[in-house]
Structures are given as structure tokens and as C-alpha cells.
N, C-alpha and C. Protein backbone atom coordinates (compact mmCIF):
# COMPACT_ATOMS: atom_id res chain seq x y z
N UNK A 1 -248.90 66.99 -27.87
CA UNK A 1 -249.61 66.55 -26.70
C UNK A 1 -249.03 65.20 -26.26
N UNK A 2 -249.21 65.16 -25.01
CA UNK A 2 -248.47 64.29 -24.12
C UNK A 2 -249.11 62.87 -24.12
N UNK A 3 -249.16 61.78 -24.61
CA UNK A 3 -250.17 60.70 -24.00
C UNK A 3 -249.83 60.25 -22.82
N UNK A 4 -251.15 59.62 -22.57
CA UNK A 4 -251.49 59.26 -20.96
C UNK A 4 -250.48 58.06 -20.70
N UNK A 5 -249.68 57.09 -21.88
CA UNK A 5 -248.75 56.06 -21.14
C UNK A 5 -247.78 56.42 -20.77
N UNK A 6 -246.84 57.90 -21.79
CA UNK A 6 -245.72 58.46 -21.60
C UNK A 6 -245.98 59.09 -20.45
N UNK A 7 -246.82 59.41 -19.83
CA UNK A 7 -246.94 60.63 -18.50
C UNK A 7 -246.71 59.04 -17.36
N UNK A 8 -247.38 57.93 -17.65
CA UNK A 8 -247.12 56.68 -16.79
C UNK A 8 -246.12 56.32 -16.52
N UNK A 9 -245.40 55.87 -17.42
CA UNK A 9 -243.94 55.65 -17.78
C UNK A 9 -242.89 56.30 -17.33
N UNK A 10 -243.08 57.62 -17.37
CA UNK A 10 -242.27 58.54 -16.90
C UNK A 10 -242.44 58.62 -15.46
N UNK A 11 -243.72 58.91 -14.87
CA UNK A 11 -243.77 58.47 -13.54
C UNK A 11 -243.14 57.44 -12.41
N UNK A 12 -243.41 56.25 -13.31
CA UNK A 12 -242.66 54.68 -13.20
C UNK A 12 -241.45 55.22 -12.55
N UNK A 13 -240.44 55.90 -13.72
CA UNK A 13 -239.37 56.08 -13.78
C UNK A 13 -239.02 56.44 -12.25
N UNK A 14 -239.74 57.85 -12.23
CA UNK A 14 -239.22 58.92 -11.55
C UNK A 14 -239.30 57.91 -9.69
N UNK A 15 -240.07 57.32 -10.01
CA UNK A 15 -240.69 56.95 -8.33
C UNK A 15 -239.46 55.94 -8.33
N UNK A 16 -239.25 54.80 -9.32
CA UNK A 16 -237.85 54.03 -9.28
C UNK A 16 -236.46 55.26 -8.75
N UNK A 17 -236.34 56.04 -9.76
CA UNK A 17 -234.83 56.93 -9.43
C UNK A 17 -234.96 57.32 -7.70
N UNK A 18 -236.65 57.45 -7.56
CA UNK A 18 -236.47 58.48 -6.00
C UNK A 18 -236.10 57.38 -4.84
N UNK A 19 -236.56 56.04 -5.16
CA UNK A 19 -236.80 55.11 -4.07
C UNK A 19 -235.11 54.29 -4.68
N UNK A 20 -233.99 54.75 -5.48
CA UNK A 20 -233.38 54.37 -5.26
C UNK A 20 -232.15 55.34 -4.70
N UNK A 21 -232.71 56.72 -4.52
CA UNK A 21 -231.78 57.67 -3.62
C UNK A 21 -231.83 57.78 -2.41
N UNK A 22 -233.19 57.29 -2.31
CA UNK A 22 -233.64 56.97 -0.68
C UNK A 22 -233.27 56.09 0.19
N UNK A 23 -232.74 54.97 -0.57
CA UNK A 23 -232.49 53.58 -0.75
C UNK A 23 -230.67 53.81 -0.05
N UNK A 24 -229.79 54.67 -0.89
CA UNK A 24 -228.51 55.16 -1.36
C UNK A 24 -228.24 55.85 0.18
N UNK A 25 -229.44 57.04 0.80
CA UNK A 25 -229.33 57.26 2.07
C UNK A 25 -229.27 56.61 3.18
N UNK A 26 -230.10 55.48 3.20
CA UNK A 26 -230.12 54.85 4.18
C UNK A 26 -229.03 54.14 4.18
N UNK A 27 -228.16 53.45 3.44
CA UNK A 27 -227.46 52.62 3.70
C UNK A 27 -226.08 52.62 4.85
N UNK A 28 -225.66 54.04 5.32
CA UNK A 28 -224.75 53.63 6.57
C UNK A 28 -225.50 53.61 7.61
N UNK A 29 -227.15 53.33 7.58
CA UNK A 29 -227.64 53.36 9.23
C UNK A 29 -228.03 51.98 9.75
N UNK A 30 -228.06 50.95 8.43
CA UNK A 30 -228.02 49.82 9.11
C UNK A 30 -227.56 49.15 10.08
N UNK A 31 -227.65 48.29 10.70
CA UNK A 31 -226.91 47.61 11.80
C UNK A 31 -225.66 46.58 11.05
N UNK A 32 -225.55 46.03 10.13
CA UNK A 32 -224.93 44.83 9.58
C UNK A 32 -224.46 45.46 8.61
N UNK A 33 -223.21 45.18 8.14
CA UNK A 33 -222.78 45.10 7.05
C UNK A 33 -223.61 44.63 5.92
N UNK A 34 -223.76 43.41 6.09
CA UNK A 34 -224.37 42.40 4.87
C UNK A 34 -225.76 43.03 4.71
N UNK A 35 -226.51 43.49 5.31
CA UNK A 35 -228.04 44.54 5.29
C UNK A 35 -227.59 45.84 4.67
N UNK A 36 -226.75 46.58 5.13
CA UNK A 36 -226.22 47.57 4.13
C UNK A 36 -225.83 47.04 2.71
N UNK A 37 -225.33 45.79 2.48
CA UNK A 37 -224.85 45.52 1.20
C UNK A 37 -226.22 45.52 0.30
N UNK A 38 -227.26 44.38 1.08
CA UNK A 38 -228.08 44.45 -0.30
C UNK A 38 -229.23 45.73 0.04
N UNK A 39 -229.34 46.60 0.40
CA UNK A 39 -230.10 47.28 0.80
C UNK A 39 -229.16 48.15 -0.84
N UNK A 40 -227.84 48.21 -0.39
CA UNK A 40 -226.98 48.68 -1.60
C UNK A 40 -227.55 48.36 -3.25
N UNK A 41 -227.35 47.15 -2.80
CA UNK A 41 -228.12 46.43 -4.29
C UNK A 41 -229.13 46.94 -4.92
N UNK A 42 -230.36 46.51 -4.03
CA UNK A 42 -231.57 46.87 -4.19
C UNK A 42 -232.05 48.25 -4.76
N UNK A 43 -230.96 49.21 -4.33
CA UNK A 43 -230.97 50.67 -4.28
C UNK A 43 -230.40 50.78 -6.30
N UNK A 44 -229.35 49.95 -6.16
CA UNK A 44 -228.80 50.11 -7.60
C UNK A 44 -229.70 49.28 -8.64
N UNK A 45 -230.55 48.42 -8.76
CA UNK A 45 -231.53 48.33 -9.21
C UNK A 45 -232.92 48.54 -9.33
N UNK A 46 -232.86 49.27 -8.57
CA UNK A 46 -233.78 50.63 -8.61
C UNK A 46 -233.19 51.63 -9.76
N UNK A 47 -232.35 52.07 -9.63
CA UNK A 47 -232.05 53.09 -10.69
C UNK A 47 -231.93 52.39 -12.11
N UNK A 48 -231.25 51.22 -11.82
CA UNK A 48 -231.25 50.29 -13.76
C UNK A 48 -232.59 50.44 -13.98
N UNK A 49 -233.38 50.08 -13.33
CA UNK A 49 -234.85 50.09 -13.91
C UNK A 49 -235.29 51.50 -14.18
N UNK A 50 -234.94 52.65 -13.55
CA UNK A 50 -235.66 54.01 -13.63
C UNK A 50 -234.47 54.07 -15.28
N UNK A 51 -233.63 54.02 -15.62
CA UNK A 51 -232.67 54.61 -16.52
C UNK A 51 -233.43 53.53 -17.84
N UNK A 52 -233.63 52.00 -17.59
CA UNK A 52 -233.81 51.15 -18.72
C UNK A 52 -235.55 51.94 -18.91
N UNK A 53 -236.25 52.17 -18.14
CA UNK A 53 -237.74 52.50 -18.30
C UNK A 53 -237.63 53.84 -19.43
N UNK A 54 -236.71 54.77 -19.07
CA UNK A 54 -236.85 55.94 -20.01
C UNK A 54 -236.41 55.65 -21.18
């Protein structure tokens, strides 16, 4: 049986990985270069955190 922090945790994860593919899409619709860059960023630490959380 599953406990209720691992079902949290895992959640955590999953919403980090999604909001950093979402993140990964948007990035050629910006207007600026430099807004695409950290929008870039932001997107790739999103996923360190979904990968370090599991």
C-alpha cells in the first residue's frame, strides 16, 4: 500500500515535469530573445526539481 506522502511527492513531481514541457513549448513564441532564454531556464529547472523530487 501506497502512503499518502509518496502519492504527494509523486504528484509534486509530475506537475514540475508537466509545467516544464509546457514551459519547453512556449519558448519560440516569445517576442525577445532574452524572454525566450529564461523562460528556457525556468523550464529546465522545472524538470531538475521534478527528476531531484523522485
Amino acid at each position: 500500500m501506497e502512503s499518502n506522502l509518496y502519492k504527494f511527492c509523486l504528484r509534486l513531481a509530475d506537475t514540475s515535469f508537466i509545467l516544464s514541457y509546457r514551459l519547453g513549448e512556449y519558448v519560440s513564441h516569445g517576442p525577445f530573445l532574452e524572454e525566450d532564454l529564461s523562460i528556457t531556464n525556468v523550464g529546465l529547472r522545472f524538470n531538475w526539481s521534478s527528476r531531484k523530487s523522485l
